[in-house]
C-alpha atoms as a PDB file:
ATOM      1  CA  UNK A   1       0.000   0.000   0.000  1.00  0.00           C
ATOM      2  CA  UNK A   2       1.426   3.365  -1.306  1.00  0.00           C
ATOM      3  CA  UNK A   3      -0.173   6.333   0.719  1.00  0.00           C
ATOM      4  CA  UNK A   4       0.923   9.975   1.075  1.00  0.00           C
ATOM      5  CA  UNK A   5       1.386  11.973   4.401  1.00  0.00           C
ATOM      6  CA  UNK A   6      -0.768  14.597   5.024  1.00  0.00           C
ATOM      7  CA  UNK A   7      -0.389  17.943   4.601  1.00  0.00           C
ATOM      8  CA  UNK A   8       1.872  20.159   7.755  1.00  0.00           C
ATOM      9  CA  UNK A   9       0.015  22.128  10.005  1.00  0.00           C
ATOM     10  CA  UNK A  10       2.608  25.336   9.319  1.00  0.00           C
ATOM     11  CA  UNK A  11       3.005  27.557  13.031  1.00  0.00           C
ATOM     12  CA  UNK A  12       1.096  30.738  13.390  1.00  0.00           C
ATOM     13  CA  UNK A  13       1.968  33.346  15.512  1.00  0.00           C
ATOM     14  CA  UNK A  14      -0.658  34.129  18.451  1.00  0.00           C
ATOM     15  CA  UNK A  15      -1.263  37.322  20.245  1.00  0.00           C
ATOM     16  CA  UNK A  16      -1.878  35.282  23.728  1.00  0.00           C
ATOM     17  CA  UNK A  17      -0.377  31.790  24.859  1.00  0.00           C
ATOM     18  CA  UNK A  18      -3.416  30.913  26.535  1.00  0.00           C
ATOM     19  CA  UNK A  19      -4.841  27.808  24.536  1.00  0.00           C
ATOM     20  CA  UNK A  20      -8.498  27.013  23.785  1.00  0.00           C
ATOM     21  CA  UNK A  21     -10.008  24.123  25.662  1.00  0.00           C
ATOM     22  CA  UNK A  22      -8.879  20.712  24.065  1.00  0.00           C
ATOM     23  CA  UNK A  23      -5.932  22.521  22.119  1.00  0.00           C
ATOM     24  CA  UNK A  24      -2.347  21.957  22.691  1.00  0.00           C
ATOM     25  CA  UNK A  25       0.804  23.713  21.887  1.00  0.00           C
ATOM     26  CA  UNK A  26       4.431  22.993  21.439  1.00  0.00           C
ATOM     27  CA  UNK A  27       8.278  24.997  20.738  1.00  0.00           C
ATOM     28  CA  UNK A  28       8.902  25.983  17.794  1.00  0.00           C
ATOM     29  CA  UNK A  29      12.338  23.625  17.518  1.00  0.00           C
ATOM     30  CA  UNK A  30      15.254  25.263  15.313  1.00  0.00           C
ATOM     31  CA  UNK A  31      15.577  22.274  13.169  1.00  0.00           C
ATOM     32  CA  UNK A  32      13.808  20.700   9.430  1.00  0.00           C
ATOM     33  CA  UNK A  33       9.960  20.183   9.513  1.00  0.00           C
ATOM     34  CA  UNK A  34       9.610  16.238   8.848  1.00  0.00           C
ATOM     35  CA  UNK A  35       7.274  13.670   7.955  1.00  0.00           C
ATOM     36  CA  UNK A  36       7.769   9.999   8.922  1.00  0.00           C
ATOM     37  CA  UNK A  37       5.334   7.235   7.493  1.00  0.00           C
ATOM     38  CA  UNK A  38       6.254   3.608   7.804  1.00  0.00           C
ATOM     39  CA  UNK A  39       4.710   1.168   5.099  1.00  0.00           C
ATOM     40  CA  UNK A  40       5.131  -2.239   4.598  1.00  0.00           C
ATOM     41  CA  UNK A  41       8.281  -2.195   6.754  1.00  0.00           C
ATOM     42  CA  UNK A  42       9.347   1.032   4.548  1.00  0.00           C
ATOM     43  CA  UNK A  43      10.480   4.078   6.637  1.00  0.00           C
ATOM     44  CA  UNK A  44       9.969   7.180   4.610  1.00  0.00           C
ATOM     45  CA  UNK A  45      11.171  10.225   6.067  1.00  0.00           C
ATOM     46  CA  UNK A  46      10.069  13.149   3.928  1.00  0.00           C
ATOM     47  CA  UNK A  47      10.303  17.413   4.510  1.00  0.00           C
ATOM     48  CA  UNK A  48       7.562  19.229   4.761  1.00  0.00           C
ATOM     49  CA  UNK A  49       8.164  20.220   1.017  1.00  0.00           C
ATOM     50  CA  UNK A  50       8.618  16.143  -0.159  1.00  0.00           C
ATOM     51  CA  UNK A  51      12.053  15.977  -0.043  1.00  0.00           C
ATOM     52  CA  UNK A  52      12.789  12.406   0.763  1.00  0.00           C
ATOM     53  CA  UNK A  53      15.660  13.273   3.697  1.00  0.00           C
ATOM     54  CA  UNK A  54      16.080   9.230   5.094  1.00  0.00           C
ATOM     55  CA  UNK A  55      19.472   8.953   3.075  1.00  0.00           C
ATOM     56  CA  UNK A  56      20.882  11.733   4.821  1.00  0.00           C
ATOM     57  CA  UNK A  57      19.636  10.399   8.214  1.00  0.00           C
ATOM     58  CA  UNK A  58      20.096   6.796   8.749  1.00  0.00           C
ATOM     59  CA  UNK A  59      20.037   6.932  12.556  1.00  0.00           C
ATOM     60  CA  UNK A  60      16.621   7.812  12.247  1.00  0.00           C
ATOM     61  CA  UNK A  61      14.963   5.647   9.520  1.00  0.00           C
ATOM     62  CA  UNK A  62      16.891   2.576  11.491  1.00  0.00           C
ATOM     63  CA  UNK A  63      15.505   3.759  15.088  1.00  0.00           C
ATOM     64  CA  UNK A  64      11.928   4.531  13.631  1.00  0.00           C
ATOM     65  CA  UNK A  65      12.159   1.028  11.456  1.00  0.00           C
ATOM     66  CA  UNK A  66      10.018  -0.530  14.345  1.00  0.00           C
ATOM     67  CA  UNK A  67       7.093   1.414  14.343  1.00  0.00           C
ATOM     68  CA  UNK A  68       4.041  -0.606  12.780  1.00  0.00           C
ATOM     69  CA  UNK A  69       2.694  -0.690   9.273  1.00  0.00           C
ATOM     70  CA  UNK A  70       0.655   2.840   8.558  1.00  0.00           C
ATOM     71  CA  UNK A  71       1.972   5.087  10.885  1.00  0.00           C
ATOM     72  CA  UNK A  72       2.718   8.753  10.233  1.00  0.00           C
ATOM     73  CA  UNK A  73       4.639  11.183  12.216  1.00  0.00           C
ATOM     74  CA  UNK A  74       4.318  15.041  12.118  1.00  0.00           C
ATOM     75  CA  UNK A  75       7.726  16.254  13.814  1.00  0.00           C
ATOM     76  CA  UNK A  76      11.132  18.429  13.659  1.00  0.00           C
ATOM     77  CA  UNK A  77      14.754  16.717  13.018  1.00  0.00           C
ATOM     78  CA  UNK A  78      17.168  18.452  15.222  1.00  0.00           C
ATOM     79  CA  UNK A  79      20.673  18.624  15.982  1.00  0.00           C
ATOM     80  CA  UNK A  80      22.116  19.213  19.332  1.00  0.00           C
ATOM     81  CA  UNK A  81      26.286  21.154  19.824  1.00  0.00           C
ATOM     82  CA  UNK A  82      28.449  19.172  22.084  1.00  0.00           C
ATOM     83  CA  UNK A  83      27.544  22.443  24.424  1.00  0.00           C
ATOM     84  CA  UNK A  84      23.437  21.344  24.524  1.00  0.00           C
ATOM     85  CA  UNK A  85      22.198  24.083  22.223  1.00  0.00           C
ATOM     86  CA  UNK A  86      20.530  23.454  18.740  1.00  0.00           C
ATOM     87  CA  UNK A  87      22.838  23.075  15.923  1.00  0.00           C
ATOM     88  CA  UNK A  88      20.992  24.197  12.958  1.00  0.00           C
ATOM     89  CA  UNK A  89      24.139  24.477  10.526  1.00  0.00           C
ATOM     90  CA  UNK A  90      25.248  21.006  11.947  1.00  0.00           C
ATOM     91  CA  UNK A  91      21.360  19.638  10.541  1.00  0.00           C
ATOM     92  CA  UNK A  92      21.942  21.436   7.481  1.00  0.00           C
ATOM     93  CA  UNK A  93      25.317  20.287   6.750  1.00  0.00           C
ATOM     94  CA  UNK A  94      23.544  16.275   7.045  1.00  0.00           C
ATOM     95  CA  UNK A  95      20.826  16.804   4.489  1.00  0.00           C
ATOM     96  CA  UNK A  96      22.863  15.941   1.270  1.00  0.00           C
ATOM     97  CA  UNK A  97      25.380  13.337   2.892  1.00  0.00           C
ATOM     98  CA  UNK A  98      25.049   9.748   1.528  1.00  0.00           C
ATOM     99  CA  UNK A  99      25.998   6.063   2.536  1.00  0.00           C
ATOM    100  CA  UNK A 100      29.126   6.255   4.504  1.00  0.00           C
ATOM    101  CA  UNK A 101      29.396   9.928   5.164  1.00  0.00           C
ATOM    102  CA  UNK A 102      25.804  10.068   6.647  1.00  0.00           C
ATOM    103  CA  UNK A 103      26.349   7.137   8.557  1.00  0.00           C
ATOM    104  CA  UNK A 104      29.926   8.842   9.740  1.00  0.00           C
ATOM    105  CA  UNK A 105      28.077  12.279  10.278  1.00  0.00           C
ATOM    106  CA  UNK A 106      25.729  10.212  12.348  1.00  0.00           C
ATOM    107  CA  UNK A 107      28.227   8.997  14.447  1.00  0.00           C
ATOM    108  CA  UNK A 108      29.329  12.490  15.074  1.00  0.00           C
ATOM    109  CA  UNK A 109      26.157  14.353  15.186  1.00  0.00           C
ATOM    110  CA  UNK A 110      23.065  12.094  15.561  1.00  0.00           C
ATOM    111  CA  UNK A 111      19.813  13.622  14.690  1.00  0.00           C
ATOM    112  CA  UNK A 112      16.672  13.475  16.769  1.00  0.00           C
ATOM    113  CA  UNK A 113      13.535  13.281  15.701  1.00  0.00           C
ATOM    114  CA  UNK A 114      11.082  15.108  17.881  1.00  0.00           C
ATOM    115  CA  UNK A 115       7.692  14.754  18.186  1.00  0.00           C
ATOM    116  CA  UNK A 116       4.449  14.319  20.523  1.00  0.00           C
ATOM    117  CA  UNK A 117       2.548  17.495  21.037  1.00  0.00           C
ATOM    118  CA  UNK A 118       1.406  17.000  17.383  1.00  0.00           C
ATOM    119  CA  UNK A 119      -0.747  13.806  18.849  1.00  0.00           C
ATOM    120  CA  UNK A 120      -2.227  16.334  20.777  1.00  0.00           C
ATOM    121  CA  UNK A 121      -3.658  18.346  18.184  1.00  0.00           C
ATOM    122  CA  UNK A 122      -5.264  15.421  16.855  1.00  0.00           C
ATOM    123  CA  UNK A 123      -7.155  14.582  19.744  1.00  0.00           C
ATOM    124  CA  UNK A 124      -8.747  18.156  19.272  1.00  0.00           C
ATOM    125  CA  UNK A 125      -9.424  16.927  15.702  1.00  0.00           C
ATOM    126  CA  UNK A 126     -11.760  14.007  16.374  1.00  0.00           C
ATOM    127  CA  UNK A 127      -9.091  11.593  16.359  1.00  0.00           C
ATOM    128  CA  UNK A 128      -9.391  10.232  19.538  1.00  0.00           C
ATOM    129  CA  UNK A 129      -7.301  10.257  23.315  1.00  0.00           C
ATOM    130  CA  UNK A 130      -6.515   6.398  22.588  1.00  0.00           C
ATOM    131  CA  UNK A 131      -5.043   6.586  18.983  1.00  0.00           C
ATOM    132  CA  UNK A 132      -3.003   9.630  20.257  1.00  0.00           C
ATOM    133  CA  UNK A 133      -2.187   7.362  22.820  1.00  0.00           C
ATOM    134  CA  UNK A 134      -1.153   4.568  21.617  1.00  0.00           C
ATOM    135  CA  UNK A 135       1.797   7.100  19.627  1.00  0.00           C
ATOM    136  CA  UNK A 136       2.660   8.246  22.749  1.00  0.00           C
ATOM    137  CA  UNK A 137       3.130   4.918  23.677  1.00  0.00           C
ATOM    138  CA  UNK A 138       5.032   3.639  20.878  1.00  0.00           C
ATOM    139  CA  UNK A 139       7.254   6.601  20.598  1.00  0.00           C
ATOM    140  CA  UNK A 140       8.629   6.244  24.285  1.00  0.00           C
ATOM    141  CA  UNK A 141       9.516   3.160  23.587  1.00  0.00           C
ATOM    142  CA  UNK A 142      12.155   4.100  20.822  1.00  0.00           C
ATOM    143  CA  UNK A 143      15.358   4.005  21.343  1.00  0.00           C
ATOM    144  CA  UNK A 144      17.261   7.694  22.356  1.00  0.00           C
ATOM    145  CA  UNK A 145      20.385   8.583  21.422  1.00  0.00           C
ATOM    146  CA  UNK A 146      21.238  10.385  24.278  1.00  0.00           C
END
């Protein structure tokens, strides 16, 4: 089964930080917009834009591998310094690296793929507590690089 993720729910700035009922928020991370799907045992890791980015970051396709069949991820790849801060130029300088030198810049400076609050804003979509759930579930059970 070939499907497509949806589209991104792009951020929008807000004149108060006080939510709605039934809304959540999250940071805005200083990283790459991503889609992950997982089909037939296929991890497809995606920008927002349809760039397919898994060459460039084999840490995560392998880590996300065990997810089930049909699953699809709204989240941000991000980089952290050796001094804890985000490391945007160290995420940009992975995108294009291939086969040996992504799995070398890997090594050096693993990528994270962060998501969660995104569940959230399903549940105010009719999606359900226990389907947001059970991705809650299944992504604190993946392994962490740090």
């Amino acid at each position: 089964m070939t499907w497509l993720l949806p589209e991104p729910m792009l951020t929008a700035t807000v004149r108060s930080p006080a939510l709605p009922a039934r809304s959540a928020a999250e940071p805005k991370w200083d990283g790459f917009r991503a889609g992950l799907s997982v089909d037939d045992g296929q991890v497809v890791l995606r920008s927002r834009r349809g760039t397919h980015m898994g060459p460039g970051f084999p840490e995560i396709v392998a880590g996300t591998a065990q997810l089930p069949d049909a699953t699809a991820l709204d989240g941000e790849l991000i980089v952290w310094s050796a001094d804890g801060r985000l490391a945007f130029e160290q995420l940009q300088n992975r995108l294009h690296r291939r086969g040996p030198s992504a799995v070398q810049a890997a090594a050096q400076q693993p990528a994270h793929f962060v998501t969660g609050a995104r569940a959230g804003w399903q549940v105010a979509h009719g999606v359900g507590f226990s389907a947001c759930q059970q991705v809650r579930d299944l992504c604190s059970r993946l392994p962490s690089a740090g």
